[in-house]
PDB file of N, CA and C in Angstrom:
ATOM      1  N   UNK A   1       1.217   9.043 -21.685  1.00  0.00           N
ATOM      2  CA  UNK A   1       0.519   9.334 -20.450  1.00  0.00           C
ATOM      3  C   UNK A   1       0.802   8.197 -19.469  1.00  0.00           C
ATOM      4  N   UNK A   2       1.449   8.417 -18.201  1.00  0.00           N
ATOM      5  CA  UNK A   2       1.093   7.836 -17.461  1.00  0.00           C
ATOM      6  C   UNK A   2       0.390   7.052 -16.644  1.00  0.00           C
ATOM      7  N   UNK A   3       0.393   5.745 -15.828  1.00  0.00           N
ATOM      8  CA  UNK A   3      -0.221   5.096 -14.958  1.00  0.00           C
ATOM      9  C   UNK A   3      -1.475   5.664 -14.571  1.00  0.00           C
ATOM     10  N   UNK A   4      -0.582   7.155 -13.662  1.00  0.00           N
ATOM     11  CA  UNK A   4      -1.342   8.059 -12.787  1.00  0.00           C
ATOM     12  C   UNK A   4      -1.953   8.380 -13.012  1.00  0.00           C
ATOM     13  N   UNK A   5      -2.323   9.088 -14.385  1.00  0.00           N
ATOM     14  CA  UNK A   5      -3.284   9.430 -15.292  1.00  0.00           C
ATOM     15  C   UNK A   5      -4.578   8.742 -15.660  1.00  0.00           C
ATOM     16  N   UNK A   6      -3.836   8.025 -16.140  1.00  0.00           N
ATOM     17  CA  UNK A   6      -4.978   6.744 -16.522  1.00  0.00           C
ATOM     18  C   UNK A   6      -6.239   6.897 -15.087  1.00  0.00           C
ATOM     19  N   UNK A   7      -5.256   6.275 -14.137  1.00  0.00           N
ATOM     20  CA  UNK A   7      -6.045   6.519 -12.803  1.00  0.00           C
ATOM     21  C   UNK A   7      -7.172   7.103 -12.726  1.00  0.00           C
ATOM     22  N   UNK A   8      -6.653   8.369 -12.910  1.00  0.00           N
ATOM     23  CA  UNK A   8      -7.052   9.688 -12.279  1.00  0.00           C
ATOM     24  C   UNK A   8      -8.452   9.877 -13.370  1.00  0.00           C
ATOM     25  N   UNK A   9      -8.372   9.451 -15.079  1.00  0.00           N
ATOM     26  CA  UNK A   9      -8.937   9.765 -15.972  1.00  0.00           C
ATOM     27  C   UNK A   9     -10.061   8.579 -15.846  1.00  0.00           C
ATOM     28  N   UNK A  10      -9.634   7.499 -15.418  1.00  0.00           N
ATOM     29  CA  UNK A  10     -10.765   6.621 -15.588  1.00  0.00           C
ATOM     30  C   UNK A  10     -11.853   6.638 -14.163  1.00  0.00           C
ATOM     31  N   UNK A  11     -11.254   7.111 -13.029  1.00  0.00           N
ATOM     32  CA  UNK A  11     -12.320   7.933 -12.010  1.00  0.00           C
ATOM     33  C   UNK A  11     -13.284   8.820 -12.074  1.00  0.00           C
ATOM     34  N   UNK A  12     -12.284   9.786 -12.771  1.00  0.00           N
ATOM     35  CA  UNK A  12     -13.120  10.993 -13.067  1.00  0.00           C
ATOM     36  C   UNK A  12     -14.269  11.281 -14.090  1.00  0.00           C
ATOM     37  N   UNK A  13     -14.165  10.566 -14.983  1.00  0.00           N
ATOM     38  CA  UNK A  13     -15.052  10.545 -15.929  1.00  0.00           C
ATOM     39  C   UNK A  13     -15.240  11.448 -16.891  1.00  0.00           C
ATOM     40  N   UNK A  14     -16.440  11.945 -17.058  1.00  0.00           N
ATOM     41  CA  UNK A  14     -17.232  13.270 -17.809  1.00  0.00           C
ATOM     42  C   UNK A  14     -17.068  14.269 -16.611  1.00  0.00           C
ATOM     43  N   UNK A  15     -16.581  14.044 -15.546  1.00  0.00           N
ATOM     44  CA  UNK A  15     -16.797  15.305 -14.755  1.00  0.00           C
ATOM     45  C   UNK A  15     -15.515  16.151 -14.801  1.00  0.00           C
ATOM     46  N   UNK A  16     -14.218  16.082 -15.680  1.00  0.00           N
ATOM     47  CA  UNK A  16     -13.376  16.653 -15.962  1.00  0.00           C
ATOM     48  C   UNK A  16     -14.146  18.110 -16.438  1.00  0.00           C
ATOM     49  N   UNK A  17     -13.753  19.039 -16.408  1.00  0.00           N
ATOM     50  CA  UNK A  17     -13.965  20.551 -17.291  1.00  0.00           C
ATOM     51  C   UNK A  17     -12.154  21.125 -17.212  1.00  0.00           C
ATOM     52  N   UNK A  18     -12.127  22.196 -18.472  1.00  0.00           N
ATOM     53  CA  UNK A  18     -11.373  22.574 -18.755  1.00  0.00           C
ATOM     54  C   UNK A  18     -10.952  24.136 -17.782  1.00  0.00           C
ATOM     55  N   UNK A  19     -12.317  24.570 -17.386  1.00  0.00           N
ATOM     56  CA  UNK A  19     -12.367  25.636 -16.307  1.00  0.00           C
ATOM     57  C   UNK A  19     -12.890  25.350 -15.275  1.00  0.00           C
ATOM     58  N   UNK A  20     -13.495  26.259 -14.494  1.00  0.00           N
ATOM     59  CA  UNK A  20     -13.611  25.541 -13.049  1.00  0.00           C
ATOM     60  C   UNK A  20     -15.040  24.944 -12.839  1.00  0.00           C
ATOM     61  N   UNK A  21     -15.763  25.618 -13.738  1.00  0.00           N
ATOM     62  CA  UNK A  21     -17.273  25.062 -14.082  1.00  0.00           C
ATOM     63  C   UNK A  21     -17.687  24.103 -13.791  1.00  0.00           C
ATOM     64  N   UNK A  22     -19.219  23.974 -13.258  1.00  0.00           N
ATOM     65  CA  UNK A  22     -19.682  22.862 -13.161  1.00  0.00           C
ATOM     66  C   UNK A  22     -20.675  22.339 -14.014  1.00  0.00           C
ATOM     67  N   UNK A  23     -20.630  20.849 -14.246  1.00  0.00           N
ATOM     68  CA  UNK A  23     -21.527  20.659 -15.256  1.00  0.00           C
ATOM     69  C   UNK A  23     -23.077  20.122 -14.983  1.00  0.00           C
ATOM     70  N   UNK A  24     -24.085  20.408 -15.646  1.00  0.00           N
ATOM     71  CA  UNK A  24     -25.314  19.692 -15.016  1.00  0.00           C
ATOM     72  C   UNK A  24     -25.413  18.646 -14.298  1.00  0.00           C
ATOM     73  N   UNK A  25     -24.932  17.467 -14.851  1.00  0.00           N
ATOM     74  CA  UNK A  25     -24.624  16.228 -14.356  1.00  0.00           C
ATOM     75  C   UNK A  25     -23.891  16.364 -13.646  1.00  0.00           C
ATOM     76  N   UNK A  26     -22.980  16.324 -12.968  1.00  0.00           N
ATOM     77  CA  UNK A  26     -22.028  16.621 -12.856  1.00  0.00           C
ATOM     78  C   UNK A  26     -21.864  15.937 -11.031  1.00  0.00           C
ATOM     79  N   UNK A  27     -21.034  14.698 -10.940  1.00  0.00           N
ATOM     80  CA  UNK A  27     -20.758  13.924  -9.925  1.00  0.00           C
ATOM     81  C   UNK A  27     -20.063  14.108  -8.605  1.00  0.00           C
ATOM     82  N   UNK A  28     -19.658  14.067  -7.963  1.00  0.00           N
ATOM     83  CA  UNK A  28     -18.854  14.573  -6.516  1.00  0.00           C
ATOM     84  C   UNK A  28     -17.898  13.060  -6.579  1.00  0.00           C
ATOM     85  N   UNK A  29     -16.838  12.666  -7.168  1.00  0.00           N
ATOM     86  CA  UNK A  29     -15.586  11.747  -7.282  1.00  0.00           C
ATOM     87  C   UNK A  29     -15.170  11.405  -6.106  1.00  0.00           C
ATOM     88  N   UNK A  30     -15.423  10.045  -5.302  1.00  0.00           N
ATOM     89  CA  UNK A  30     -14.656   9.854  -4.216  1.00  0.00           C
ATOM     90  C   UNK A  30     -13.978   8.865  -3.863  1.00  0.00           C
ATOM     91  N   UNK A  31     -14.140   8.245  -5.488  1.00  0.00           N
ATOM     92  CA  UNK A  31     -13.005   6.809  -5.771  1.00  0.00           C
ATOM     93  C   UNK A  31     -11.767   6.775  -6.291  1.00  0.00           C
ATOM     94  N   UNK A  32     -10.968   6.065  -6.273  1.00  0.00           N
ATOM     95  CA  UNK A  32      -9.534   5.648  -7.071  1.00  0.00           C
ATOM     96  C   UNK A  32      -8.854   6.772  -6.062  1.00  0.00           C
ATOM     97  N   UNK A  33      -8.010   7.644  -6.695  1.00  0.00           N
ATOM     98  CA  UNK A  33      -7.466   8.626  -5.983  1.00  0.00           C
ATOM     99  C   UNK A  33      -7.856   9.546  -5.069  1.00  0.00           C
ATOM    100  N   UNK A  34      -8.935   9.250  -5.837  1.00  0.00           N
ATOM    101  CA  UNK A  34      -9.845  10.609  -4.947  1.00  0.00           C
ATOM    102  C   UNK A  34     -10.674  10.197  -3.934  1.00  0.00           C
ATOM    103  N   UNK A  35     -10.228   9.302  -3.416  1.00  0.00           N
ATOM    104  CA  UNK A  35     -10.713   8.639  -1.940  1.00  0.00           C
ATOM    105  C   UNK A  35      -9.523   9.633  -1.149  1.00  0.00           C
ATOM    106  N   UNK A  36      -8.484   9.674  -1.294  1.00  0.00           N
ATOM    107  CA  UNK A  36      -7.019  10.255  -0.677  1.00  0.00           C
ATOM    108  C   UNK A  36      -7.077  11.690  -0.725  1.00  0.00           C
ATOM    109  N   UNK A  37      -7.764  12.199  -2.377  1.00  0.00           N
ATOM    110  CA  UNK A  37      -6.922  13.450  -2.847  1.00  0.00           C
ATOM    111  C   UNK A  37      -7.831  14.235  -3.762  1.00  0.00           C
ATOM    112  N   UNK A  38      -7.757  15.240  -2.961  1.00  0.00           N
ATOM    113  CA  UNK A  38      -9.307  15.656  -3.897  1.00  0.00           C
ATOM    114  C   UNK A  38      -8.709  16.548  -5.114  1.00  0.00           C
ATOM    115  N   UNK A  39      -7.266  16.590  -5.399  1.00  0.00           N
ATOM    116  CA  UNK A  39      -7.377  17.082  -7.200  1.00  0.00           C
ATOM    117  C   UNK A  39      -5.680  16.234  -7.306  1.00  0.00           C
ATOM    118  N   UNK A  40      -5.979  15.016  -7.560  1.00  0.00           N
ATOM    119  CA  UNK A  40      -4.897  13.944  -8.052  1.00  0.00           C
ATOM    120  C   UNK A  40      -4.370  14.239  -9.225  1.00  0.00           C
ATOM    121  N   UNK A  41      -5.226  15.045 -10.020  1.00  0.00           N
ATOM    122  CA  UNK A  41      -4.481  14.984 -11.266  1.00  0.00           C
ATOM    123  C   UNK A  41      -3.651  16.379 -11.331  1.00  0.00           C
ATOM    124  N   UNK A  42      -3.846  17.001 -10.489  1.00  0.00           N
ATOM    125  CA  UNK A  42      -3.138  18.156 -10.211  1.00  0.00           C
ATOM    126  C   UNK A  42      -1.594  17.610  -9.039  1.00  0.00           C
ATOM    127  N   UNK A  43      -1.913  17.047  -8.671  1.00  0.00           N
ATOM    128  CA  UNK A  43      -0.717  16.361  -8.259  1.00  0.00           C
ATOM    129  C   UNK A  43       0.479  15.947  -9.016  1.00  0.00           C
ATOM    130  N   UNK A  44      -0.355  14.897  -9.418  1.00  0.00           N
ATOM    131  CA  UNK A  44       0.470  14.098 -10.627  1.00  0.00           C
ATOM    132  C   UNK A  44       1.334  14.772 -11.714  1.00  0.00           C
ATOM    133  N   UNK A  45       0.591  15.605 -12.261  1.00  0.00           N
ATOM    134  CA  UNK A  45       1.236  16.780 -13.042  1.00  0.00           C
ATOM    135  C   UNK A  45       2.420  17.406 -12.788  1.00  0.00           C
ATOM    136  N   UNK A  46       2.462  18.127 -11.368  1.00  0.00           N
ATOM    137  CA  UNK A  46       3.160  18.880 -10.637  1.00  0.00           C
ATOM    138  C   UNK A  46       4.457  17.733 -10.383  1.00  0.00           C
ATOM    139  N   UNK A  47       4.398  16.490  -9.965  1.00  0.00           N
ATOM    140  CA  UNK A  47       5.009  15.549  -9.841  1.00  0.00           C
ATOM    141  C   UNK A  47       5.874  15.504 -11.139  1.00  0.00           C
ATOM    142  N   UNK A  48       5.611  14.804 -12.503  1.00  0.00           N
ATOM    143  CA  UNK A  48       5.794  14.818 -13.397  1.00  0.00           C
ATOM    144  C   UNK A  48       6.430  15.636 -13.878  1.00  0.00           C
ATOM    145  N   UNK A  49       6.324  16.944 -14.042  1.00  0.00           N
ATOM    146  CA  UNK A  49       7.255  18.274 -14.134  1.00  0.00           C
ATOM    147  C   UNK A  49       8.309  18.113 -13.066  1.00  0.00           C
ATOM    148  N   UNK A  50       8.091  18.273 -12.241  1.00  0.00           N
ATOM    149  CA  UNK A  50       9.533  18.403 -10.990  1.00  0.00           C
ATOM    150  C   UNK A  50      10.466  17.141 -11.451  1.00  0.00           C
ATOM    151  N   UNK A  51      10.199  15.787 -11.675  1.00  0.00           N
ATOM    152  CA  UNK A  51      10.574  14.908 -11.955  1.00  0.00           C
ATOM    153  C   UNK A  51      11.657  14.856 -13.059  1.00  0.00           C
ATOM    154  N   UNK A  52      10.420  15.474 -14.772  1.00  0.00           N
ATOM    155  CA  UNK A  52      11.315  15.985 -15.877  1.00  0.00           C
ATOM    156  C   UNK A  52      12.184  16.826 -15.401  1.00  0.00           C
ATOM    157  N   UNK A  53      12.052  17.952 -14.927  1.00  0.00           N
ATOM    158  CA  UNK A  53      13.160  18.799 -14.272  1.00  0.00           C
ATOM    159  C   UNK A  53      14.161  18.067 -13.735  1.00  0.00           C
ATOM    160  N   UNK A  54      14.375  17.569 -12.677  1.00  0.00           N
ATOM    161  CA  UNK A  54      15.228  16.411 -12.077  1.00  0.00           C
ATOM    162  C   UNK A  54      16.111  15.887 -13.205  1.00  0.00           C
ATOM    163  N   UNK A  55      15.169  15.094 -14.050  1.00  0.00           N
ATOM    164  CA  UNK A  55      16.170  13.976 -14.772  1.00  0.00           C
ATOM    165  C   UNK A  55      16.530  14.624 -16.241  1.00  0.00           C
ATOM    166  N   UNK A  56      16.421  16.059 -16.184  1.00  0.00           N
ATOM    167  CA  UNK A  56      16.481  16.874 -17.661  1.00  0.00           C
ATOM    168  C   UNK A  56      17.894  17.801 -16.766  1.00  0.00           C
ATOM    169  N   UNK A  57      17.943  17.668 -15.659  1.00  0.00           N
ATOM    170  CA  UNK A  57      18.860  18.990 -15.207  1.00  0.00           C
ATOM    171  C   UNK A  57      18.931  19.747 -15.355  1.00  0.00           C
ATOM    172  N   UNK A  58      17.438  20.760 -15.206  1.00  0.00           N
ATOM    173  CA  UNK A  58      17.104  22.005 -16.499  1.00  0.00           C
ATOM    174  C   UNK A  58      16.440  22.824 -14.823  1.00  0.00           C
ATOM    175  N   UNK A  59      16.940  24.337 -15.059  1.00  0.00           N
ATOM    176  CA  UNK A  59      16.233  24.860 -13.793  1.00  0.00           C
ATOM    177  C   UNK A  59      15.339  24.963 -14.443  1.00  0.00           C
ATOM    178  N   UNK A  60      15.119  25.801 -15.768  1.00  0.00           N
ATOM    179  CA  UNK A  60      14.021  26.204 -16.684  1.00  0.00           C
ATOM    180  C   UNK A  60      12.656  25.465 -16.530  1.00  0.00           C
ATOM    181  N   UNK A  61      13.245  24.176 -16.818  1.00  0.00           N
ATOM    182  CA  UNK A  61      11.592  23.339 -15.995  1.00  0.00           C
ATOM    183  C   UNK A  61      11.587  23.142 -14.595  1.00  0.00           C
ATOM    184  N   UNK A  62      11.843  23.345 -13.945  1.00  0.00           N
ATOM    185  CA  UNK A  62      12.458  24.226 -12.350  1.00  0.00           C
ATOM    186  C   UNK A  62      11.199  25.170 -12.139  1.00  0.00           C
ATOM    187  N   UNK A  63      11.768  26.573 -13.033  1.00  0.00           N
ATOM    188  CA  UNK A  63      10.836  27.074 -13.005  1.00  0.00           C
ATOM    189  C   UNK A  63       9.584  26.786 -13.193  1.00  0.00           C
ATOM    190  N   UNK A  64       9.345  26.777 -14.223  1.00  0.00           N
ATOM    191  CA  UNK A  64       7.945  26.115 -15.366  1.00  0.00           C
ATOM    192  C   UNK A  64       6.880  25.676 -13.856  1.00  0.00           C
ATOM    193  N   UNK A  65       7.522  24.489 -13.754  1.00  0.00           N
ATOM    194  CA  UNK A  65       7.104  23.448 -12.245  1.00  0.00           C
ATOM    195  C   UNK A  65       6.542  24.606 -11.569  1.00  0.00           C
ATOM    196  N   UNK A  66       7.407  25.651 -10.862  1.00  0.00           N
ATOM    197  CA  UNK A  66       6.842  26.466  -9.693  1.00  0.00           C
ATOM    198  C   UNK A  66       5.963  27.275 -10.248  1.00  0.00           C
ATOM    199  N   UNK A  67       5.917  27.454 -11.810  1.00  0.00           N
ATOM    200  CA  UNK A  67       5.108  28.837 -12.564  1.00  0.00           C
ATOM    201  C   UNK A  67       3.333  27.903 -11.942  1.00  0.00           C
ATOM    202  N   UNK A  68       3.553  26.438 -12.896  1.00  0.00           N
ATOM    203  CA  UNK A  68       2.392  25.858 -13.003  1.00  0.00           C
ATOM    204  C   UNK A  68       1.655  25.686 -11.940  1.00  0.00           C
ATOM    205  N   UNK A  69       2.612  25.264 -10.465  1.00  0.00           N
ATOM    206  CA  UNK A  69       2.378  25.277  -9.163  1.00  0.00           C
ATOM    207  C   UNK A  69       1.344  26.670  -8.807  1.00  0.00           C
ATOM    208  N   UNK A  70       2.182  27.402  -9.091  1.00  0.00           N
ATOM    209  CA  UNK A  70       1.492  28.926  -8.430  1.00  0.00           C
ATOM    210  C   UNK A  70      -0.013  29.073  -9.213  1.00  0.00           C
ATOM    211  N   UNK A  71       0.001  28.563 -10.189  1.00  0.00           N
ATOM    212  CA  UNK A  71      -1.279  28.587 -11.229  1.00  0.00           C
ATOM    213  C   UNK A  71      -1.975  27.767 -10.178  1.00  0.00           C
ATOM    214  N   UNK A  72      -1.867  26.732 -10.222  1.00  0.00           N
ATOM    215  CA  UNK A  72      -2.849  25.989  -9.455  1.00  0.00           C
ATOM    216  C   UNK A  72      -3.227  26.469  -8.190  1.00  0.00           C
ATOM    217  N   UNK A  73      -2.683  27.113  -7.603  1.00  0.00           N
ATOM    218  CA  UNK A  73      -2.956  27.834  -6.414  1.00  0.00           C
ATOM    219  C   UNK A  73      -3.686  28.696  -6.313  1.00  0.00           C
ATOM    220  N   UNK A  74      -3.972  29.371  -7.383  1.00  0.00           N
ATOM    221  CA  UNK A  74      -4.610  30.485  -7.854  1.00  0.00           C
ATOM    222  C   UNK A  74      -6.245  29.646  -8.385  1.00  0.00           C
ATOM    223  N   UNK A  75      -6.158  28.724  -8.877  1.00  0.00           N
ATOM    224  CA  UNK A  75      -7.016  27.951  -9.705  1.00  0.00           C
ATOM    225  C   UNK A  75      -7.978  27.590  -8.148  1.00  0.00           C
ATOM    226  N   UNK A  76      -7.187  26.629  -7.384  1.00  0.00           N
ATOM    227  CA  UNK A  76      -7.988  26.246  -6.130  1.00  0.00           C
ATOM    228  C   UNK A  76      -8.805  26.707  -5.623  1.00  0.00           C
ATOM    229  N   UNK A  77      -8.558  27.802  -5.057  1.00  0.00           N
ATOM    230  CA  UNK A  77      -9.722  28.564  -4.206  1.00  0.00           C
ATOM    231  C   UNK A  77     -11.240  28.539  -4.815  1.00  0.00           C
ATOM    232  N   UNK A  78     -10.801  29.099  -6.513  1.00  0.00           N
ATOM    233  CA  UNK A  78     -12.311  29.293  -7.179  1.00  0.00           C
ATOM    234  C   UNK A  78     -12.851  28.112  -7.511  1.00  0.00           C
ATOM    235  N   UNK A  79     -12.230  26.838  -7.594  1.00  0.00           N
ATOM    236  CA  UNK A  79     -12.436  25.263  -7.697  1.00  0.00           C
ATOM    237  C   UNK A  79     -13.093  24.900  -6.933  1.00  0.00           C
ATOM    238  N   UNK A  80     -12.761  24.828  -5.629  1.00  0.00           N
ATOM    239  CA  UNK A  80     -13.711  24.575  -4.425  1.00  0.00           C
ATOM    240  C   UNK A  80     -14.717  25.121  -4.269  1.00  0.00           C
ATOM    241  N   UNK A  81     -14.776  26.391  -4.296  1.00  0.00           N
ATOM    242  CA  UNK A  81     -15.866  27.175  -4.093  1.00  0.00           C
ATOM    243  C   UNK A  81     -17.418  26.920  -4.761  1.00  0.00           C
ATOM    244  N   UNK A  82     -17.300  26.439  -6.149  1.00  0.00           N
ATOM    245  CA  UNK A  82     -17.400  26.014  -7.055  1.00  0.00           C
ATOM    246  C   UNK A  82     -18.082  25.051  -6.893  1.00  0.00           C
ATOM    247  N   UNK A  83     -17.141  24.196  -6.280  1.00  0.00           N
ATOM    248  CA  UNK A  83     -17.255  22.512  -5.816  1.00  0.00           C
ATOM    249  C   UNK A  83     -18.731  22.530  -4.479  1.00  0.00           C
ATOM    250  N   UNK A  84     -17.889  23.856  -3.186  1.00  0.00           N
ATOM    251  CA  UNK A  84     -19.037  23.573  -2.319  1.00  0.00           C
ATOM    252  C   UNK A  84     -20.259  24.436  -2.916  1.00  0.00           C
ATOM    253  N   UNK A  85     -20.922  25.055  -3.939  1.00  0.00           N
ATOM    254  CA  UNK A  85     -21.914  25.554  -4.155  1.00  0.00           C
ATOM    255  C   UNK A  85     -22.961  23.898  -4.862  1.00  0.00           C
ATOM    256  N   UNK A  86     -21.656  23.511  -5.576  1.00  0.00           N
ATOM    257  CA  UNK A  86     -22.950  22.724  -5.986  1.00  0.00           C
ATOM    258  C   UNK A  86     -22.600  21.458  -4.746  1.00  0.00           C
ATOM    259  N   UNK A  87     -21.827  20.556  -4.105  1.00  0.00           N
ATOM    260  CA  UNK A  87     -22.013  19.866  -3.722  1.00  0.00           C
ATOM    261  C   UNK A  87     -22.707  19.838  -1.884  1.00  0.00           C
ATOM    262  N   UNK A  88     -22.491  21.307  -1.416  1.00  0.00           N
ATOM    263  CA  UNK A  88     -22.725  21.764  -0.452  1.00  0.00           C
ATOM    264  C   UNK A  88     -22.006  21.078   1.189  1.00  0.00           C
ATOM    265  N   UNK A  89     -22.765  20.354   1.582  1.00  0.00           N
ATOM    266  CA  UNK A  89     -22.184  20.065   3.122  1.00  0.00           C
ATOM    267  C   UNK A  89     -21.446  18.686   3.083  1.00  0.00           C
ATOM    268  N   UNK A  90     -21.894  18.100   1.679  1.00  0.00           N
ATOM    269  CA  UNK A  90     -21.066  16.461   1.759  1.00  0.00           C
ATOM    270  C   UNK A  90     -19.683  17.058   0.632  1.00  0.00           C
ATOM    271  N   UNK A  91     -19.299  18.292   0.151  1.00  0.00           N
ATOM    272  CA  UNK A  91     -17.920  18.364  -0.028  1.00  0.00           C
ATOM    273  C   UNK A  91     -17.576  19.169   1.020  1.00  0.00           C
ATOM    274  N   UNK A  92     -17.970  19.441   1.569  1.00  0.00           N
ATOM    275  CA  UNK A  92     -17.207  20.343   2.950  1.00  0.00           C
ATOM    276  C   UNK A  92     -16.925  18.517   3.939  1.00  0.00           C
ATOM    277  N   UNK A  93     -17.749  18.361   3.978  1.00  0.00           N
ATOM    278  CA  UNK A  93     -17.210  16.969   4.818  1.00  0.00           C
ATOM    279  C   UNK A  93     -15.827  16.264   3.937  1.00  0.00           C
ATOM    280  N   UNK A  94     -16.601  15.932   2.188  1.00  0.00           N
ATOM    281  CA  UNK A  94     -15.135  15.341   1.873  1.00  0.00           C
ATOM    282  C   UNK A  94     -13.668  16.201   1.762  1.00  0.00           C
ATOM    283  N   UNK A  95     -13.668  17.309   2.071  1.00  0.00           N
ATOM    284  CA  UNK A  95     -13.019  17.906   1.928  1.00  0.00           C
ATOM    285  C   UNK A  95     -11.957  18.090   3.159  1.00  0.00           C
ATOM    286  N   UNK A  96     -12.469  17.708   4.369  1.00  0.00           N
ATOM    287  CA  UNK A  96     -11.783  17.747   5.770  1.00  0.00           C
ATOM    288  C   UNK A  96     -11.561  16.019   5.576  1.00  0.00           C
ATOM    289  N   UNK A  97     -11.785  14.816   4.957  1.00  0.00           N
ATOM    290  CA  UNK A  97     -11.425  13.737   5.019  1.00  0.00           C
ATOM    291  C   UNK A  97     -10.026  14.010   4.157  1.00  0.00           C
ATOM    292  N   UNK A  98     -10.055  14.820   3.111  1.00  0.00           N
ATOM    293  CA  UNK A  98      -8.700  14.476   1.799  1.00  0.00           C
ATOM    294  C   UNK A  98      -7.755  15.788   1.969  1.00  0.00           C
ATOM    295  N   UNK A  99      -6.690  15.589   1.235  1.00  0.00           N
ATOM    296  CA  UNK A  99      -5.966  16.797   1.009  1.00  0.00           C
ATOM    297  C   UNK A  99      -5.770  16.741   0.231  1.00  0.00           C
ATOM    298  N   UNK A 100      -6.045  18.249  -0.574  1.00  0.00           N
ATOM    299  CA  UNK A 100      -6.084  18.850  -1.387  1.00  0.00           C
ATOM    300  C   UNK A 100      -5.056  18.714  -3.109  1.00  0.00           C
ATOM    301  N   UNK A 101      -3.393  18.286  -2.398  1.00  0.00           N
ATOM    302  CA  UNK A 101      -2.622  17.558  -3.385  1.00  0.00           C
ATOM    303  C   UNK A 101      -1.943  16.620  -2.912  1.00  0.00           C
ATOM    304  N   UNK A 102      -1.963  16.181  -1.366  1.00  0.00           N
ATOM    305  CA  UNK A 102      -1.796  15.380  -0.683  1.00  0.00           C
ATOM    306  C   UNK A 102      -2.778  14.348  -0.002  1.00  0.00           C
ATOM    307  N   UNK A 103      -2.334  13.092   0.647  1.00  0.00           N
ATOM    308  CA  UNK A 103      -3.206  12.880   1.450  1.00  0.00           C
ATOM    309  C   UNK A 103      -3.340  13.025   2.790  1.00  0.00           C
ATOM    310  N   UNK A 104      -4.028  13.445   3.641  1.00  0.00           N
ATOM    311  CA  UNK A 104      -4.033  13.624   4.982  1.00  0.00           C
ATOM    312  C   UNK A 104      -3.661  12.814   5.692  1.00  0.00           C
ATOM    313  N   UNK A 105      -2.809  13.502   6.695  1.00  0.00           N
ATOM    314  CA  UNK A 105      -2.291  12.338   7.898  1.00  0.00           C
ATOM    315  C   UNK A 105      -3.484  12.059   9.006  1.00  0.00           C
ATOM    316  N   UNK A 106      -4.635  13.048   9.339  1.00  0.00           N
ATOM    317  CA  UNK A 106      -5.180  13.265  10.335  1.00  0.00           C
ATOM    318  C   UNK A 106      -6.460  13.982  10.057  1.00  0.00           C
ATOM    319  N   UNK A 107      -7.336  12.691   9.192  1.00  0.00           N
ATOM    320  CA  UNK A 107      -8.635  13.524   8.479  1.00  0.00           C
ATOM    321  C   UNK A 107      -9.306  13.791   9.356  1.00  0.00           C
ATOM    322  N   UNK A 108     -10.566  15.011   9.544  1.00  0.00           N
ATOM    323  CA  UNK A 108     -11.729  15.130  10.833  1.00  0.00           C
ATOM    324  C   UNK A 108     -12.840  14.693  10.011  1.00  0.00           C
ATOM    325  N   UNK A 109     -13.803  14.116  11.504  1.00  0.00           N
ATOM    326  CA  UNK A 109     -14.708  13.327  10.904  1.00  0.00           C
ATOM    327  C   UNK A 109     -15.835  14.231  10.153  1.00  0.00           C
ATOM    328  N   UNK A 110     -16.717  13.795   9.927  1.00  0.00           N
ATOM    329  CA  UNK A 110     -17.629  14.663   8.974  1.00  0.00           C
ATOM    330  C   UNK A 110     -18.041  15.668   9.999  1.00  0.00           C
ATOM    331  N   UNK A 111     -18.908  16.508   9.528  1.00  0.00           N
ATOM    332  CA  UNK A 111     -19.545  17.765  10.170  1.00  0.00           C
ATOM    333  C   UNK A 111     -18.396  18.364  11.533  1.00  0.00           C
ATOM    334  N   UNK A 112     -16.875  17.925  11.196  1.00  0.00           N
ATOM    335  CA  UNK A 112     -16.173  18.835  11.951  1.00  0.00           C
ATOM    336  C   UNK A 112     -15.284  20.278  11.636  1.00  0.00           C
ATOM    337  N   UNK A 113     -15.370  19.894   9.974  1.00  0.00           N
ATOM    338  CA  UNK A 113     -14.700  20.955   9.498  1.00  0.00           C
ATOM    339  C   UNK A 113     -15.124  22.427  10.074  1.00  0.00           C
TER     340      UNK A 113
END
C-alpha cells in the first residue's frame, strides 16, 4: 500500500464503510486530503491503476481503469446524497470548497453553492 493510502486511511478513520452507508458515529473528514478532495481515496486508486496500466503496457488494465472509473461514477451520486442527509448544509458548503477527485481551482465560499 501506498503513501497515499496511508494518508487517506489514517484521516479517515472508522468512518470508512464498504457501501455507501452511514454510520452512527459517523464524522464529516476535512483533514489530510480531504481538506482538497472529498473522496481521495478514490482518486488514488484510479491513479494507481492508470499508472499500473502505463508501466505494465497492458490496455486490459486500460480498460479495468475506465471499468472501475465508471463504477465510481455510478457510486458518487448515491455517496453524497448520503453524505448531505446526514451532514446537511456544512457538506453542501464542504462540498463547493473541494472537488470531488480533484482539487478545485476556484472554491465558492460557503452558503454559495
Amino acid at each position: 500500500m501506498g503513501p497515499c493510502f496511508l494518508w487517506v486511511f489514517r484521516h479517515i478513520g472508522k468512518n470508512i464503510t464498504q457501501t455507501v452507508a452511514i454510520r452512527q458515529q459517523h464524522q464529516l473528514v476535512k483533514t489530510g486530503p480531504y481538506r482538497w478532495i472529498r473522496h481521495p481515496l478514490y482518486s488514488f486508486g484510479i491513479f494507481y491503476f492508470l499508472s499500473f496500466s502505463v508501466a505494465a503496457a497492458s490496455w486490459w488494465m486500460l480498460l479495468l481503469a475506465g471499468f472501475a472509473l465508471i463504477m465510481l461514477l455510478v457510486r458518487l451520486p448515491k455517496e453524497e446524497e448520503k453524505l448531505i442527509e446526514a451532514f446537511g448544509q456544512d457538506y453542501i458548503d464542504y462540498k463547493g470548497q473541494t472537488g470531488a477527485f480533484f482539487p478545485r481551482l476556484f472554491p465558492s465560499k460557503p452558503n454559495e453553492s
